[in-house]
N, C-alpha and C. Protein backbone atom coordinates (compact mmCIF):
# COMPACT_ATOMS: atom_id res chain seq x y z
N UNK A 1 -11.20 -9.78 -64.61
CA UNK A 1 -12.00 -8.74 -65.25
C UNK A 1 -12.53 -7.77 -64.19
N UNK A 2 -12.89 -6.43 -64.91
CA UNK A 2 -13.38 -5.36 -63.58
C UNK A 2 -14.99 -5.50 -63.56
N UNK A 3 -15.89 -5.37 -62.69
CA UNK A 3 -17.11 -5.08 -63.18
C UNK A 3 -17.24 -3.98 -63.64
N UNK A 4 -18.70 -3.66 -64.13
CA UNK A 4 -18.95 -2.30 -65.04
C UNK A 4 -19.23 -1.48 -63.83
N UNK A 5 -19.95 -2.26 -63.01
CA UNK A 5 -20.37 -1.11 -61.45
C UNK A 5 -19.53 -2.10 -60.34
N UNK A 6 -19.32 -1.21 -59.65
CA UNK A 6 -18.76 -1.62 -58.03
C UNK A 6 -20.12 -2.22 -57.60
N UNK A 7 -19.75 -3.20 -56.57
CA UNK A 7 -20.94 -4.24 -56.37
C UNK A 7 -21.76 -3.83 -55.33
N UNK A 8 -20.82 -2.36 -54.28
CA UNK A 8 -21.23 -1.39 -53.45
C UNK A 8 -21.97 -0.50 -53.98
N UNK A 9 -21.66 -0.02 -55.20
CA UNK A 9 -22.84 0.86 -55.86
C UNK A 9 -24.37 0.45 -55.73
N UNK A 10 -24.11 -1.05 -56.18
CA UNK A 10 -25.32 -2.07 -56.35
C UNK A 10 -26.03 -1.89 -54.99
N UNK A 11 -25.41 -2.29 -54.02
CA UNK A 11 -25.95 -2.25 -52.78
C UNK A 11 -26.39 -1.42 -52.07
N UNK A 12 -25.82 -0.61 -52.34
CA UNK A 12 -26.00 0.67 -51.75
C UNK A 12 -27.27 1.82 -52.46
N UNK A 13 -27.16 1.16 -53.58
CA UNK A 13 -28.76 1.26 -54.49
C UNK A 13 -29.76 0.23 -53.91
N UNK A 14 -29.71 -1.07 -53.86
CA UNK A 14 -30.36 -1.41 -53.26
C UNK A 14 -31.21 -0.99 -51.81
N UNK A 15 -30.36 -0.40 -51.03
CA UNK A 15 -30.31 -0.21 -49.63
C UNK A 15 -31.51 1.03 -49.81
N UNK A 16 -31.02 2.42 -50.65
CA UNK A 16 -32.13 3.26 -50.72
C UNK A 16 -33.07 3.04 -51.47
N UNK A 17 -33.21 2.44 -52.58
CA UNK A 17 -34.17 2.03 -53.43
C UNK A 17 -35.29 1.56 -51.86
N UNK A 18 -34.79 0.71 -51.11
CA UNK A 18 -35.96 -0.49 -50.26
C UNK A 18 -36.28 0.30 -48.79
N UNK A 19 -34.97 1.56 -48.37
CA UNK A 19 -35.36 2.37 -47.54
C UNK A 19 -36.40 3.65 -47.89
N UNK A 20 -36.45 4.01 -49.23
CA UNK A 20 -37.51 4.80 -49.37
C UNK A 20 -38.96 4.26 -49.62
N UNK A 21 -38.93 3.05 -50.62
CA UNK A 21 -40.09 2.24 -50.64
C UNK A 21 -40.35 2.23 -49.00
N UNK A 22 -40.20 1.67 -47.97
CA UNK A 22 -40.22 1.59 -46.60
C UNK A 22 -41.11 2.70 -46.38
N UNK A 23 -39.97 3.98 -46.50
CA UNK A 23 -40.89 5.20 -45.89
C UNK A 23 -42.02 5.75 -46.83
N UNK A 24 -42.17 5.17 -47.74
CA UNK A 24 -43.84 5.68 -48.81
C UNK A 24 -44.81 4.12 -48.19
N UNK A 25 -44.18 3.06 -48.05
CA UNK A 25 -45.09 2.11 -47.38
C UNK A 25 -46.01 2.78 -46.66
N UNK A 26 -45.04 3.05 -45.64
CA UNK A 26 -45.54 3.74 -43.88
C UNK A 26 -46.93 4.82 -44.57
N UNK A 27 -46.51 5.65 -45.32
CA UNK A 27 -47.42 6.57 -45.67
C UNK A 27 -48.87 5.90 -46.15
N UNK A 28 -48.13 4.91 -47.28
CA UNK A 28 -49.63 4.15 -47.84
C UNK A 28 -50.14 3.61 -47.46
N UNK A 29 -49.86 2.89 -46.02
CA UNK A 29 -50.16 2.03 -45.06
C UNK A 29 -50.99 2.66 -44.07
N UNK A 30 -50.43 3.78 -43.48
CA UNK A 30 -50.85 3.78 -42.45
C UNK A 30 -51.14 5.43 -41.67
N UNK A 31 -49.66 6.15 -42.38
CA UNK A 31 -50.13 7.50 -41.78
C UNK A 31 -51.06 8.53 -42.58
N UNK A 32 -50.98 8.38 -43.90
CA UNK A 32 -52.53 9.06 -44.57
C UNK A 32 -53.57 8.75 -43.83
N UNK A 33 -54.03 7.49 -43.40
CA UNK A 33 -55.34 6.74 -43.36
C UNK A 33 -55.16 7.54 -41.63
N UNK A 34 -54.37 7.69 -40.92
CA UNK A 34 -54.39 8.24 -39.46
C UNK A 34 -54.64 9.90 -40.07
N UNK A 35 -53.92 10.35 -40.79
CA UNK A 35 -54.03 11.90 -40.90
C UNK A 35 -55.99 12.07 -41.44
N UNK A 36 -56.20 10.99 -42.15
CA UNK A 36 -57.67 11.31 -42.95
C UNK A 36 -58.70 11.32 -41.70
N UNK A 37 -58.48 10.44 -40.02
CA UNK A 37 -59.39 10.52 -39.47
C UNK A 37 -59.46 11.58 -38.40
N UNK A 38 -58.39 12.31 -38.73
CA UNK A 38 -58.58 13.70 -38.08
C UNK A 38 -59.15 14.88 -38.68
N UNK A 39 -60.15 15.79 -37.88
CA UNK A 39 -60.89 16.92 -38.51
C UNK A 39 -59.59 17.18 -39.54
N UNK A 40 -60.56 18.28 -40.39
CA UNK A 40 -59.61 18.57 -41.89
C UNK A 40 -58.56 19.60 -41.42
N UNK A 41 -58.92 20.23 -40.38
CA UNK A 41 -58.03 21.50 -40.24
C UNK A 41 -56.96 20.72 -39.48
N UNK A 42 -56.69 19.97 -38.62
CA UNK A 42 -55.91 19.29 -38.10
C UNK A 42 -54.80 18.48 -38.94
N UNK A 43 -55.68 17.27 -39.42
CA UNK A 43 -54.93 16.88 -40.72
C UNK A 43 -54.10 17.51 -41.44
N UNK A 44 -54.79 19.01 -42.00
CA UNK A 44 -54.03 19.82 -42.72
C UNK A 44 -52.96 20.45 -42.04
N UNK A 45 -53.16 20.96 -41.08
CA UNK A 45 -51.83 21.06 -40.31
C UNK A 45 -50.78 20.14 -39.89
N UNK A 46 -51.19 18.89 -39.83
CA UNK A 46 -50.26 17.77 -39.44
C UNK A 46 -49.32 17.31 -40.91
N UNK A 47 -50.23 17.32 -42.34
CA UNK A 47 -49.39 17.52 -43.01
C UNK A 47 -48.39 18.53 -43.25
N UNK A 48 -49.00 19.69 -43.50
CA UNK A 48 -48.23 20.81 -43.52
C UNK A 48 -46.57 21.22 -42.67
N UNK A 49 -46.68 20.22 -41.65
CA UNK A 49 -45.67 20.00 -40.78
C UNK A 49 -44.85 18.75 -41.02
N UNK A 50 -45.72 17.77 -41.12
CA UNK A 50 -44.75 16.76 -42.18
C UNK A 50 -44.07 17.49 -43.26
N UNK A 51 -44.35 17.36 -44.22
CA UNK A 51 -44.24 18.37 -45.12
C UNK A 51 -42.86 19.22 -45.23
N UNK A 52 -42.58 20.11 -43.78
CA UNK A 52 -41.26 21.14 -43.69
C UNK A 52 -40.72 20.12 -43.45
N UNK A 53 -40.94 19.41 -42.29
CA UNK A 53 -39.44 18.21 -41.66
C UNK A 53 -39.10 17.15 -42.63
N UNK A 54 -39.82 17.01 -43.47
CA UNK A 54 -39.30 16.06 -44.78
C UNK A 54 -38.67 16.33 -45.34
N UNK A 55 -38.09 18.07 -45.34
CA UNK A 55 -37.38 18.42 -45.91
C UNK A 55 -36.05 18.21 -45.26
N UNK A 56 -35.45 17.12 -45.11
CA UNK A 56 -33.83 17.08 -44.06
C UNK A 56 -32.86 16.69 -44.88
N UNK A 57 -31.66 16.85 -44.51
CA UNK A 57 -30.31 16.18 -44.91
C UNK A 57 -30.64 14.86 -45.29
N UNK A 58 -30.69 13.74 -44.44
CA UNK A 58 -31.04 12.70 -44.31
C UNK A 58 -32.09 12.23 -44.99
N UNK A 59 -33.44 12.39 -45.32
CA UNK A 59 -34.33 11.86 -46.07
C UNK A 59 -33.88 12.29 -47.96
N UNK A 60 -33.51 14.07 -47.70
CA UNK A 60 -33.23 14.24 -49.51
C UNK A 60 -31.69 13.47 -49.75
N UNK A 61 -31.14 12.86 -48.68
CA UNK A 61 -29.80 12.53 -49.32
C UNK A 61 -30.32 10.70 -49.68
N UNK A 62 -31.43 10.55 -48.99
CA UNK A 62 -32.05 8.94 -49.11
C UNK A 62 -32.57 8.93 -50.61
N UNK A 63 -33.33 10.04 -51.13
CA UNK A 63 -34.38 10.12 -52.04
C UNK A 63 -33.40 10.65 -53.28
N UNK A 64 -32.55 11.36 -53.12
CA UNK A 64 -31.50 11.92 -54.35
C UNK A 64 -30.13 11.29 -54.60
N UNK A 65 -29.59 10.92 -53.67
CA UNK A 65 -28.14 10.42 -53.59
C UNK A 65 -28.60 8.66 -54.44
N UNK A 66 -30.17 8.01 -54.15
CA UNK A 66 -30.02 6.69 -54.75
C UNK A 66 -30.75 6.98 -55.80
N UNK A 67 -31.32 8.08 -55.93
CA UNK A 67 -31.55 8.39 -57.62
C UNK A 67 -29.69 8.91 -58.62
N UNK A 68 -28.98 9.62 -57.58
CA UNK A 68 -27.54 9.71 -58.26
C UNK A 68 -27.36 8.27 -58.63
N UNK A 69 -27.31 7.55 -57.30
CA UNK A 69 -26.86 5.54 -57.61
C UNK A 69 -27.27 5.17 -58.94
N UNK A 70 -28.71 5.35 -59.11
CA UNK A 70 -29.41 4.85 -60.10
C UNK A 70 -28.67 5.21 -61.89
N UNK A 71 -28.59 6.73 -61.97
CA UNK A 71 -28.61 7.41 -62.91
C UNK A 71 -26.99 6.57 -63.20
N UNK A 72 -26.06 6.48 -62.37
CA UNK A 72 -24.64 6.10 -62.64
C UNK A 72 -24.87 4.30 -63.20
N UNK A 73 -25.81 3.88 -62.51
CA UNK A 73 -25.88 2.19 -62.50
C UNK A 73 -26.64 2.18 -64.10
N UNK A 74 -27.51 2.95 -64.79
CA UNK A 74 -27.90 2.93 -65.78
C UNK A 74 -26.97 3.05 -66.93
N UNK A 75 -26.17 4.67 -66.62
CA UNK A 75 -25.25 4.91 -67.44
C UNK A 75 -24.20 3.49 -68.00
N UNK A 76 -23.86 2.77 -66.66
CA UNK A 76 -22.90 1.73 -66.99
C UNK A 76 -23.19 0.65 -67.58
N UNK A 77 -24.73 0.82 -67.21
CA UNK A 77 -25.49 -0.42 -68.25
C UNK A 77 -25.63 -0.50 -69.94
N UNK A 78 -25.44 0.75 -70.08
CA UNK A 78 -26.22 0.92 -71.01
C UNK A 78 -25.20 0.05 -72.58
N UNK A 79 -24.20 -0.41 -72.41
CA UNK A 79 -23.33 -0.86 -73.63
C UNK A 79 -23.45 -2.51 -73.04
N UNK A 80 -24.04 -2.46 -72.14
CA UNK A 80 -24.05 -4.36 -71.76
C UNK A 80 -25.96 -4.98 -71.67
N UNK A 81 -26.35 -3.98 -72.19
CA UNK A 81 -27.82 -4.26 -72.21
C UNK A 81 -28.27 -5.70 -72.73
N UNK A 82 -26.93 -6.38 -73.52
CA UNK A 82 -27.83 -7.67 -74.06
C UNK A 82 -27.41 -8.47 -72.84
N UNK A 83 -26.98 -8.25 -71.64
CA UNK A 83 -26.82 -9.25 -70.63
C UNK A 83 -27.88 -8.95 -70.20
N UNK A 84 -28.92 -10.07 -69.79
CA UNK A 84 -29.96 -9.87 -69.37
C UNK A 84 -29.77 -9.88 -67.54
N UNK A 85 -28.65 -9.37 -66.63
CA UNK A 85 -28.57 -9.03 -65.82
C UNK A 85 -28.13 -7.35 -65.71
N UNK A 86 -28.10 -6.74 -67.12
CA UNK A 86 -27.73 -5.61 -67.17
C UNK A 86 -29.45 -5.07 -67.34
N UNK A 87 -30.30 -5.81 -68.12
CA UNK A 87 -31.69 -5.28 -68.45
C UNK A 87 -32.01 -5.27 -67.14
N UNK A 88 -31.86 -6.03 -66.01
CA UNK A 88 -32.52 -5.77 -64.50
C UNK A 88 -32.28 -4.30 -64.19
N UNK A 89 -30.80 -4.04 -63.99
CA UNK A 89 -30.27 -3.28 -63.72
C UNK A 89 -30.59 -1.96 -64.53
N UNK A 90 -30.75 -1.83 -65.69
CA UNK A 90 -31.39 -0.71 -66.29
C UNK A 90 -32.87 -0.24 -66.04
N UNK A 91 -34.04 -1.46 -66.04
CA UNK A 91 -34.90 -1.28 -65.77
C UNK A 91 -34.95 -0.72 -64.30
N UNK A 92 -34.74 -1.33 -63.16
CA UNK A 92 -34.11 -0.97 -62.03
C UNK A 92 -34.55 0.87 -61.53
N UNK A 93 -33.18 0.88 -62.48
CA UNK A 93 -32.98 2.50 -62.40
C UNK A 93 -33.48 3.51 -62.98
N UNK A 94 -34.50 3.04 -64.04
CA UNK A 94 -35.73 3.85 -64.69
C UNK A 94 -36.76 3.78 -63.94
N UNK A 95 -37.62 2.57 -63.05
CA UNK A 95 -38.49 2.59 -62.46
C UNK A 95 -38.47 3.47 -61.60
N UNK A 96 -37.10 3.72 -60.60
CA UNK A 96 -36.81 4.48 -59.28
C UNK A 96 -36.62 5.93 -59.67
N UNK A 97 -35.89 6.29 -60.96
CA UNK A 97 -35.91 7.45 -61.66
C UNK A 97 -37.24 8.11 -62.25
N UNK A 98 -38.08 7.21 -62.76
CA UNK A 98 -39.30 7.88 -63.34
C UNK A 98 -40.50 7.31 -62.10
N UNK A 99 -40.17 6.27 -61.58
CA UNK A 99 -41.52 6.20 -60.93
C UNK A 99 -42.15 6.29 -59.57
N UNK A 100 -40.60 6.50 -58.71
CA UNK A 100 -40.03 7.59 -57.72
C UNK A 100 -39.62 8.69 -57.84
N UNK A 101 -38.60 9.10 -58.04
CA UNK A 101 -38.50 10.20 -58.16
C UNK A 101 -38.84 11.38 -59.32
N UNK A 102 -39.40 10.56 -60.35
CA UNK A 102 -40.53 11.46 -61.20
C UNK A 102 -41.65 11.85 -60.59
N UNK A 103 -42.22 10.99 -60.28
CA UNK A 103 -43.63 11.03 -60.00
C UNK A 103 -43.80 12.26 -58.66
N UNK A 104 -42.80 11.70 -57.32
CA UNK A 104 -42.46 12.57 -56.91
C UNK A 104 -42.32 14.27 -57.01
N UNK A 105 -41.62 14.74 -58.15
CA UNK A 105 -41.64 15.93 -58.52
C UNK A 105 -42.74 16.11 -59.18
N UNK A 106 -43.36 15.68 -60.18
CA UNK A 106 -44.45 15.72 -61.11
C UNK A 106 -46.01 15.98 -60.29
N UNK A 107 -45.72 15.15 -59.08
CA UNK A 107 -47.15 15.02 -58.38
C UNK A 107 -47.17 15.35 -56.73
N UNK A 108 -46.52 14.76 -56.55
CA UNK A 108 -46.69 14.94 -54.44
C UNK A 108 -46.29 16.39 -54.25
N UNK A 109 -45.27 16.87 -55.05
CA UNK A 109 -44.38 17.97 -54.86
C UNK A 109 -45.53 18.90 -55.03
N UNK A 110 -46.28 19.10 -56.00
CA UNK A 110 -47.27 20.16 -56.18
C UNK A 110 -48.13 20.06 -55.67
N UNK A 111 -48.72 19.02 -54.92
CA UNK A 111 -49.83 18.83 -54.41
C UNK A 111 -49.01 18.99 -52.40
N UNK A 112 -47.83 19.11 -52.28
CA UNK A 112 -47.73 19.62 -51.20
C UNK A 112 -47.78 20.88 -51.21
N UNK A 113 -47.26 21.41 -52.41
CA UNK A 113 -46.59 22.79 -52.48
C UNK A 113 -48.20 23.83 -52.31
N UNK A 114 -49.76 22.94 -53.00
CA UNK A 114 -50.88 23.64 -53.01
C UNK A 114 -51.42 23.45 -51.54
N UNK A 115 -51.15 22.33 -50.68
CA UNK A 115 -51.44 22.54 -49.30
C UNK A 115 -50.72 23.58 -48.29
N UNK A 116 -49.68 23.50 -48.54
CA UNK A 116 -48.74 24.48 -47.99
C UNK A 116 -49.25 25.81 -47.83
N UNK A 117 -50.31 26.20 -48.55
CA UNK A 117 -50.33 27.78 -47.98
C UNK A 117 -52.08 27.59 -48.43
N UNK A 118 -52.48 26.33 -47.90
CA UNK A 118 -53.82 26.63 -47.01
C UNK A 118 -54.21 27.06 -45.68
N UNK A 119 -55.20 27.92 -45.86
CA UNK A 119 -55.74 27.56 -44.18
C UNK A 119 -56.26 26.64 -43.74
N UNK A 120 -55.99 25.88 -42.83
CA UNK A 120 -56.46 24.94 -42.57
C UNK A 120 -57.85 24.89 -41.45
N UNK A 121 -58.11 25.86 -41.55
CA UNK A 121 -59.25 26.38 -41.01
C UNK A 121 -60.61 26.84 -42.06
N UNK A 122 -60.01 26.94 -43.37
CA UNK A 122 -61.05 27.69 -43.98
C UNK A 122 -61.93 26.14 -44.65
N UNK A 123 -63.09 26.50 -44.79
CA UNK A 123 -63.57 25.60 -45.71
C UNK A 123 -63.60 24.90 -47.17
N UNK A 124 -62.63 26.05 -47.84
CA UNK A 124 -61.85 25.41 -49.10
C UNK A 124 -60.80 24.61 -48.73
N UNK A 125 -60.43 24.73 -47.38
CA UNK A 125 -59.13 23.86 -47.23
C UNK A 125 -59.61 22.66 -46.90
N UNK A 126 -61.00 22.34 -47.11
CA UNK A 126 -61.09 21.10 -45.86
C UNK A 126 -61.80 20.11 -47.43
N UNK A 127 -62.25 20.95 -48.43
CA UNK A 127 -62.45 20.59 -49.80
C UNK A 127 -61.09 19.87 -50.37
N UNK A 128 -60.12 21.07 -50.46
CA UNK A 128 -58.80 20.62 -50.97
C UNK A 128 -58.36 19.54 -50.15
N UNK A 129 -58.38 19.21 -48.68
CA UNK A 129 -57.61 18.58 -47.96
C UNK A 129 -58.15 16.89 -48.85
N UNK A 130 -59.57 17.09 -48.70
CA UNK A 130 -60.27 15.30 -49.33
C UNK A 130 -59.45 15.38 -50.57
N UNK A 131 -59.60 16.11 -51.56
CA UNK A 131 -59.24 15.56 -52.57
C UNK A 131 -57.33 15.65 -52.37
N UNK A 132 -56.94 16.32 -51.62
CA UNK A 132 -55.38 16.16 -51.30
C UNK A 132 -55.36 14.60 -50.87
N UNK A 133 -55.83 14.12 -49.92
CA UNK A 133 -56.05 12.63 -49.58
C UNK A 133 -55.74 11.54 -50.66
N UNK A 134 -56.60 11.63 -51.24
CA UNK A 134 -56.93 10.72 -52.52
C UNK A 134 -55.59 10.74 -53.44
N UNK A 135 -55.55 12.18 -54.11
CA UNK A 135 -54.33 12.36 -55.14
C UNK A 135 -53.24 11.72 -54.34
N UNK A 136 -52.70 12.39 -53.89
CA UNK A 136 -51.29 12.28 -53.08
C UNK A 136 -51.02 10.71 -52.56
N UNK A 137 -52.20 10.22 -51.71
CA UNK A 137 -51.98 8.56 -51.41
C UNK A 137 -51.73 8.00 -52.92
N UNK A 138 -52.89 8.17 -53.58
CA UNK A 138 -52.60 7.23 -55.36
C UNK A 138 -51.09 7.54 -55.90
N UNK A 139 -50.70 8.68 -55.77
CA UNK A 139 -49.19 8.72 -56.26
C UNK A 139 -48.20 8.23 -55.32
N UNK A 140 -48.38 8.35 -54.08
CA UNK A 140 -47.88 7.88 -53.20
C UNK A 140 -47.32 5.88 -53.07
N UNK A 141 -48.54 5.29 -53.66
CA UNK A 141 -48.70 4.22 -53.76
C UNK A 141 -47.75 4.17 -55.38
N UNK A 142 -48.00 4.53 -56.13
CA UNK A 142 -47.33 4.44 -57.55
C UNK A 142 -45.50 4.71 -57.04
N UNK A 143 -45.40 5.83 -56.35
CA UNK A 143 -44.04 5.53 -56.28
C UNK A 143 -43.24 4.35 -55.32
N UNK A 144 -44.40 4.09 -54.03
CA UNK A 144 -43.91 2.75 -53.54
C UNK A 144 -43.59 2.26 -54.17
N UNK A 145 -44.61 1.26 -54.91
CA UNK A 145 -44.05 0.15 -55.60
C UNK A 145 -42.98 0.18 -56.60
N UNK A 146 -42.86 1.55 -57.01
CA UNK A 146 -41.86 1.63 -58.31
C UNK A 146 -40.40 1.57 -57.49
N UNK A 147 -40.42 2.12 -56.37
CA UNK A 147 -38.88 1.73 -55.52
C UNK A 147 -38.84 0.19 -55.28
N UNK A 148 -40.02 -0.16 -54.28
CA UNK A 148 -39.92 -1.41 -54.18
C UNK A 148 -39.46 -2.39 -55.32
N UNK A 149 -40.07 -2.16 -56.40
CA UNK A 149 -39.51 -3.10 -57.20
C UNK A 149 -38.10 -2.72 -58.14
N UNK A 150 -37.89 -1.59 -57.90
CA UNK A 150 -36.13 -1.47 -58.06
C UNK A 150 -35.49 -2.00 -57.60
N UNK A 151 -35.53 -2.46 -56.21
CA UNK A 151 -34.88 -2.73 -55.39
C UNK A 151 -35.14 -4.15 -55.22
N UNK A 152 -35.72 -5.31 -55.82
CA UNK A 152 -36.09 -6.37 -56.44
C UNK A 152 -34.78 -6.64 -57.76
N UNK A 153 -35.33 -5.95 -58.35
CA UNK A 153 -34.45 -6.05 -59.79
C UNK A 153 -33.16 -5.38 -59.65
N UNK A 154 -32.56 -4.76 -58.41
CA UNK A 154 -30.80 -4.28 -58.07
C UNK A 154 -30.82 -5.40 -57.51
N UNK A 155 -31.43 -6.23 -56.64
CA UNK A 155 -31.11 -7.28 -55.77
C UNK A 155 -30.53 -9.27 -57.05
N UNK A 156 -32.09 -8.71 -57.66
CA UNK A 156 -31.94 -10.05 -58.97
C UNK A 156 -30.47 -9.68 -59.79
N UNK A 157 -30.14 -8.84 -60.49
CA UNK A 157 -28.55 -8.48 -60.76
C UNK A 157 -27.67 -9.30 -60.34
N UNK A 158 -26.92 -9.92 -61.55
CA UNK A 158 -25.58 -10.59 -60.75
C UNK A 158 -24.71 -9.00 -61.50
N UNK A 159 -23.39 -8.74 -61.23
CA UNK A 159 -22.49 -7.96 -61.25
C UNK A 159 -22.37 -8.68 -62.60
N UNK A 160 -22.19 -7.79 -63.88
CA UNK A 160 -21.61 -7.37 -65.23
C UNK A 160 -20.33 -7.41 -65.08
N UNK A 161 -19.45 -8.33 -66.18
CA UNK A 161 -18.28 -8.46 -66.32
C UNK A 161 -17.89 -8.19 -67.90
């Protein structure tokens, strides 16, 4: 018999699903809480520069190419759903779809896009920067775990026959 997905698809979902959880860890862990103990204008500039370089080949092909993985690993699920190794696998790819890379667009994206053309000198920016802190880590943390545990439930998956 063929499987419904190549078992490389799987893995290779796996692989970004647990490499982006990784890099929102780092954030929820550790580099917000370093950016928060620097004056606000600093901070704000240190994001603001995160921020452009996040924009690379390499990180959007990490963050989009295993949301492509996802969207294909769902599609194939979707007529084998009563295997309850296909429900991993569907759930899987909704968590990383809506609760990565939704949330993502829905929230971090605008809340970079409103830092982005602060001054980071002015005193509304140093207002916006606290409450930038707060928002952005809480979503930040929501999409961790929602990769992380994709990448749980691509791993629990045996291959659909």
């Amino acid at each position: 018999m063929i499987n419904t997905y190549p078992i490389a698809l799987k893995l290779i979902t796996v692989i970004g699903c647990a490499l982006i959880a990784g890099v929102f860890f780092a954030f929820s862990t550790f580099v917000m809480n370093a950016l928060s103990r620097l004056p606000p204008a600093q901070g704000i500039a240190a994001m603001q520069s995160i921020n452009i370089i996040a924009i690379n080949p390499l990180f959007m092909t990490a963050l989009f190419g295993t949301a492509a993985t996802c969207l294909l690993l769902a599609v194939s699920t979707l007529a084998k759903l009563s295997q309850p190794d296909a429900v991993y696998v569907f759930i899987g790819s909704l968590l990383y779809l809506i609760g990565t890379v939704g949330v993502t667009i829905s929230f971090n994206v605008p809340l970079n896009n409103a830092l982005a053309i602060a001054d980071p000198s002015s005193t509304e920016s140093a207002n916006l920067w606290a409450k930038y802190l707060t928002d952005w880590t809480f979503w930040n943390h929501v999409r961790t775990v929602a990769a992380l545990i994709a990448a749980v439930l691509f791993m629990l998956a045996k291959p659909l026959y």
